[in-house]
N, C-alpha and C. Protein backbone atom coordinates (compact mmCIF):
# COMPACT_ATOMS: atom_id res chain seq x y z
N UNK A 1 12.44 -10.21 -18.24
CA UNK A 1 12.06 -11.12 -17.18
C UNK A 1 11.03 -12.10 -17.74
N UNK A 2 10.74 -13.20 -17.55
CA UNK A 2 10.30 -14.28 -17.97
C UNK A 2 9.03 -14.35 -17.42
N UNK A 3 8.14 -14.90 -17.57
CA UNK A 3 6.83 -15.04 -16.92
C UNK A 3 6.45 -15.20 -15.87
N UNK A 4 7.17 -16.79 -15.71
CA UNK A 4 7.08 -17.51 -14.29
C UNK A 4 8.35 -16.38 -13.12
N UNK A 5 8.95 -15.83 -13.74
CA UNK A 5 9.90 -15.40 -12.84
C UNK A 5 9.24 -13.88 -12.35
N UNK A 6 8.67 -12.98 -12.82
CA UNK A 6 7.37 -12.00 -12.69
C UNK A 6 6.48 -12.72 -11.65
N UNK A 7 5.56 -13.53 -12.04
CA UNK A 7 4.74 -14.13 -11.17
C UNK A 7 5.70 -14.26 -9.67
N UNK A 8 6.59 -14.87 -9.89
CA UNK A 8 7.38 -14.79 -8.81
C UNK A 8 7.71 -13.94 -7.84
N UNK A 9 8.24 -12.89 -8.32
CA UNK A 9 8.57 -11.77 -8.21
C UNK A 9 7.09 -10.98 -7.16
N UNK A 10 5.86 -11.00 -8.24
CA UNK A 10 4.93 -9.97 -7.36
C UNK A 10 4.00 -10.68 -6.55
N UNK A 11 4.06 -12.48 -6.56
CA UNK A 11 3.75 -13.06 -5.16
C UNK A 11 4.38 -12.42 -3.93
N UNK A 12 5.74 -12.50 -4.00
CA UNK A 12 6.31 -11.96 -3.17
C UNK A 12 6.84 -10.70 -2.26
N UNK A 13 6.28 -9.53 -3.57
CA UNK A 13 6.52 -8.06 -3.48
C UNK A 13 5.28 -7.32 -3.48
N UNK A 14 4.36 -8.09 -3.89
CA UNK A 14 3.18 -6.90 -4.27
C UNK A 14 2.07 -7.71 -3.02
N UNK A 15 1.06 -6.96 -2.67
CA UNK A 15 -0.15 -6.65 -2.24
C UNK A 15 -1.07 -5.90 -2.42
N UNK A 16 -2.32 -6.28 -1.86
CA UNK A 16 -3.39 -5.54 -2.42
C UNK A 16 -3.89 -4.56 -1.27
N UNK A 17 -4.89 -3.83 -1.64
CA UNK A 17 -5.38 -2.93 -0.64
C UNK A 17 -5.98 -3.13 0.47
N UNK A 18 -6.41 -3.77 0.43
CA UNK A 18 -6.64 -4.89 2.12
C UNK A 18 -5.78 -5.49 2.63
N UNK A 19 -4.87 -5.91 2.10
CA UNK A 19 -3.43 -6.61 2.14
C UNK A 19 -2.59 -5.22 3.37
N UNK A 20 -2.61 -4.01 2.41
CA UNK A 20 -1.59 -2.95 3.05
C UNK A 20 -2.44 -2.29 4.13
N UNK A 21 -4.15 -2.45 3.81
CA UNK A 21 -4.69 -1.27 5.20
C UNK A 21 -4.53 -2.62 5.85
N UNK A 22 -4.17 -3.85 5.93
CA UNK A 22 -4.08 -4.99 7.71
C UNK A 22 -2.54 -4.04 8.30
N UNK A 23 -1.69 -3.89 7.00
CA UNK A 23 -0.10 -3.87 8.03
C UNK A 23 -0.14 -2.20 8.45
N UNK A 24 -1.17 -1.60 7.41
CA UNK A 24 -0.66 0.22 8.27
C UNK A 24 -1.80 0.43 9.21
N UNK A 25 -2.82 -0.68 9.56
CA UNK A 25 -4.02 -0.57 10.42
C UNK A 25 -4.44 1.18 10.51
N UNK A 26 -5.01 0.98 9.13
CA UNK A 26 -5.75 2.18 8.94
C UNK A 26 -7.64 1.67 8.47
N UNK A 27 -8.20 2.79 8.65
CA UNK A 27 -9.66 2.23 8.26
C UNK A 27 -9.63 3.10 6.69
N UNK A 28 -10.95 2.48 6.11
CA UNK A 28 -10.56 2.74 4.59
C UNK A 28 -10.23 3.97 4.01
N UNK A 29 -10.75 4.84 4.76
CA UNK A 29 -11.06 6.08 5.05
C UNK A 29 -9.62 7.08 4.80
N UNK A 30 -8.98 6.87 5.69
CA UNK A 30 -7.43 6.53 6.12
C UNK A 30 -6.87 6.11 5.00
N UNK A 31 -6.69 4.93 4.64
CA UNK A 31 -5.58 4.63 3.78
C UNK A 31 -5.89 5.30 2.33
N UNK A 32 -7.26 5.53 2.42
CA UNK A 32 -7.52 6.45 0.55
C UNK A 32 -7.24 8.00 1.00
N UNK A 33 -6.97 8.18 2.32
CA UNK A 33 -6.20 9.58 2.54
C UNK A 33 -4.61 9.95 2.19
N UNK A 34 -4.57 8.84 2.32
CA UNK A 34 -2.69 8.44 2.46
C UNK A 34 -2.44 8.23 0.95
N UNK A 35 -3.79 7.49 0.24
CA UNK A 35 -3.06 7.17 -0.88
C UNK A 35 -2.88 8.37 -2.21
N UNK A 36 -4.33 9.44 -1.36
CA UNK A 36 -4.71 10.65 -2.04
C UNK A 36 -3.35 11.58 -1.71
N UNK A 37 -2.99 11.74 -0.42
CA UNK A 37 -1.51 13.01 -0.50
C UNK A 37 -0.28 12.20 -0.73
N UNK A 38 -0.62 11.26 -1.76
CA UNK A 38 0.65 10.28 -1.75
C UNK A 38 1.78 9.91 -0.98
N UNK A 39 1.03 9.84 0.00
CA UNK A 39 1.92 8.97 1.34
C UNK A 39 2.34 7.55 1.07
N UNK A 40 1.09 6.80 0.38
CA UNK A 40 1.56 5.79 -0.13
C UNK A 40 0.75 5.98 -1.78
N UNK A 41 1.57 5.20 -2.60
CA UNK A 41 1.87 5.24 -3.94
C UNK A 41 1.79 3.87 -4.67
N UNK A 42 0.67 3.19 -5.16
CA UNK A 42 0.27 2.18 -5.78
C UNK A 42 1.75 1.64 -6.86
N UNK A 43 2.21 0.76 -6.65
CA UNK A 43 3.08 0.44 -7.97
C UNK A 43 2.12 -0.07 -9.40
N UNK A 44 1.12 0.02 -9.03
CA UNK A 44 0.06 -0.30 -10.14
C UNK A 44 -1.33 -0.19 -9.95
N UNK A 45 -1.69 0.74 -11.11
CA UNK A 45 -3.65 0.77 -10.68
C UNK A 45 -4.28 0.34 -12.13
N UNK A 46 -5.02 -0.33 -11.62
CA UNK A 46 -6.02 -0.60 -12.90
C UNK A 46 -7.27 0.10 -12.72
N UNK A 47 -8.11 -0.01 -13.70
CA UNK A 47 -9.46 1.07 -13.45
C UNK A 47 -10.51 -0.08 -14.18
N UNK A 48 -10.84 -0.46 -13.56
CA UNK A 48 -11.96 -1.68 -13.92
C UNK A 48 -13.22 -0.91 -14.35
N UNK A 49 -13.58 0.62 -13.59
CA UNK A 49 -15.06 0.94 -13.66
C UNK A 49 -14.52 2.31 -13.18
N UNK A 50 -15.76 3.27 -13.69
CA UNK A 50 -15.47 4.70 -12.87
C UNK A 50 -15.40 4.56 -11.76
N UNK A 51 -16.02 3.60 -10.67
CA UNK A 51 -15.59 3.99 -9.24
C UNK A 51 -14.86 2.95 -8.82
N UNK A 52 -14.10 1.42 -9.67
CA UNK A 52 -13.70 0.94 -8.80
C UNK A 52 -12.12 0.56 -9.86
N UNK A 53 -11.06 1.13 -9.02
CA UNK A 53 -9.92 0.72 -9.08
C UNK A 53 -9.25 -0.12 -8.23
N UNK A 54 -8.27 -1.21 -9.36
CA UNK A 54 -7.83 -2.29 -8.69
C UNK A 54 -6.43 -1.56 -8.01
N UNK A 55 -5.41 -1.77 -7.15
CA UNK A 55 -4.31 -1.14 -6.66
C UNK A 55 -3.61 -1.91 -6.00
N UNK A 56 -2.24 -2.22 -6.09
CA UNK A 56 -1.08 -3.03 -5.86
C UNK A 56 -0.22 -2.20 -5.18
N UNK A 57 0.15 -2.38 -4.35
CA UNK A 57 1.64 -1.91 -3.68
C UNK A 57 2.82 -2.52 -3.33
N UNK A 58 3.54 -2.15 -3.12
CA UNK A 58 5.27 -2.90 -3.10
C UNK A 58 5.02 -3.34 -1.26
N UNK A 59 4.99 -4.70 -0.70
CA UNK A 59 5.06 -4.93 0.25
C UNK A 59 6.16 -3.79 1.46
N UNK A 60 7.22 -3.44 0.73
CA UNK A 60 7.96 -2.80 1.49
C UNK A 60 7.98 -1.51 1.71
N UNK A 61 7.65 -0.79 0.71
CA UNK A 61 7.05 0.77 0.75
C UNK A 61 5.89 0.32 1.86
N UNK A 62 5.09 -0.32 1.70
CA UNK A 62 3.75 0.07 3.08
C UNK A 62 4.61 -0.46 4.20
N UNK A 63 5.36 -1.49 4.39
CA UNK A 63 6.14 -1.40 5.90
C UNK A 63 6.44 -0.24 5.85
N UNK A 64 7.21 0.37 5.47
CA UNK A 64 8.03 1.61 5.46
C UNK A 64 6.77 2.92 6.30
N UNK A 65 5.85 2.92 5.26
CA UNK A 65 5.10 4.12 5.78
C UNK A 65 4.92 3.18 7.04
N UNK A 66 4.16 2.45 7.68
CA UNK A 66 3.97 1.98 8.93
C UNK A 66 4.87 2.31 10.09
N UNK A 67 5.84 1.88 9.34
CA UNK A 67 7.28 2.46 10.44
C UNK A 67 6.81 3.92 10.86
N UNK A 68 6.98 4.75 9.99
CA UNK A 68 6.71 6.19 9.48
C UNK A 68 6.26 6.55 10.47
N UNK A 69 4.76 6.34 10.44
CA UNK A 69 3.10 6.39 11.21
C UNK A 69 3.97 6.15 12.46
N UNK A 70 4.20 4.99 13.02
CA UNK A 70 4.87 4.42 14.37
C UNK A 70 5.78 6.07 14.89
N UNK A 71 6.38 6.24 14.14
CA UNK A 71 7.07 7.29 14.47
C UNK A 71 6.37 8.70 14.88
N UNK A 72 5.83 8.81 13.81
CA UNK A 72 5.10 10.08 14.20
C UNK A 72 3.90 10.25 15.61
N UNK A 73 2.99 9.13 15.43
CA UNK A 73 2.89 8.83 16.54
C UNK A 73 3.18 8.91 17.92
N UNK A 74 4.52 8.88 18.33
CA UNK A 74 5.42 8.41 18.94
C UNK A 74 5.60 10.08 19.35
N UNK A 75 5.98 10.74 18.23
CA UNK A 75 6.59 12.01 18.18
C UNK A 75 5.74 13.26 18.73
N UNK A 76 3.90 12.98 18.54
CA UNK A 76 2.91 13.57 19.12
C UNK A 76 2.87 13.60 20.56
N UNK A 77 2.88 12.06 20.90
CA UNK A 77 3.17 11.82 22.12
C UNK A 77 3.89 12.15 23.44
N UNK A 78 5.21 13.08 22.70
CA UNK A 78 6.46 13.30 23.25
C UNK A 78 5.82 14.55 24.11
């Protein structure tokens, strides 16, 4: 894959961690729970520092868990 076509590619597919806790409206708390029992699954982490890692996710895996959440939710409720 070519450069510009990559760039392309993870404009469109990837987000960041503020990016995915707006669409699964979790508090931070929350989504480093989700990301700890691998509910959701970084397509990429960088480690800048012992405490701070950078983390990317596939736009559509976090819809997905959202759906998920919606459901279960839903399913407590019943």
């Amino acid at each position: 894959m070519k450069r510009d076509e990559f760039i392309k590619y993870a404009k469109e597919h990837l987000i960041s961690t503020h990016e995915a806790r707006k669409i699964t409206e979790q508090s931070i708390k929350a989504f480093q729970q989700s990301v700890k029992n691998e509910k959701l699954i970084p397509a990429l982490e960088i480690k800048e520092s012992d405490k701070r890692v950078i983390r990317l996710f596939f736009r559509d895996e976090v819809e997905a868990y959202k759906d998920q959440m919606n459901d279960w939710q839903a399913a407590r409720k019943k």
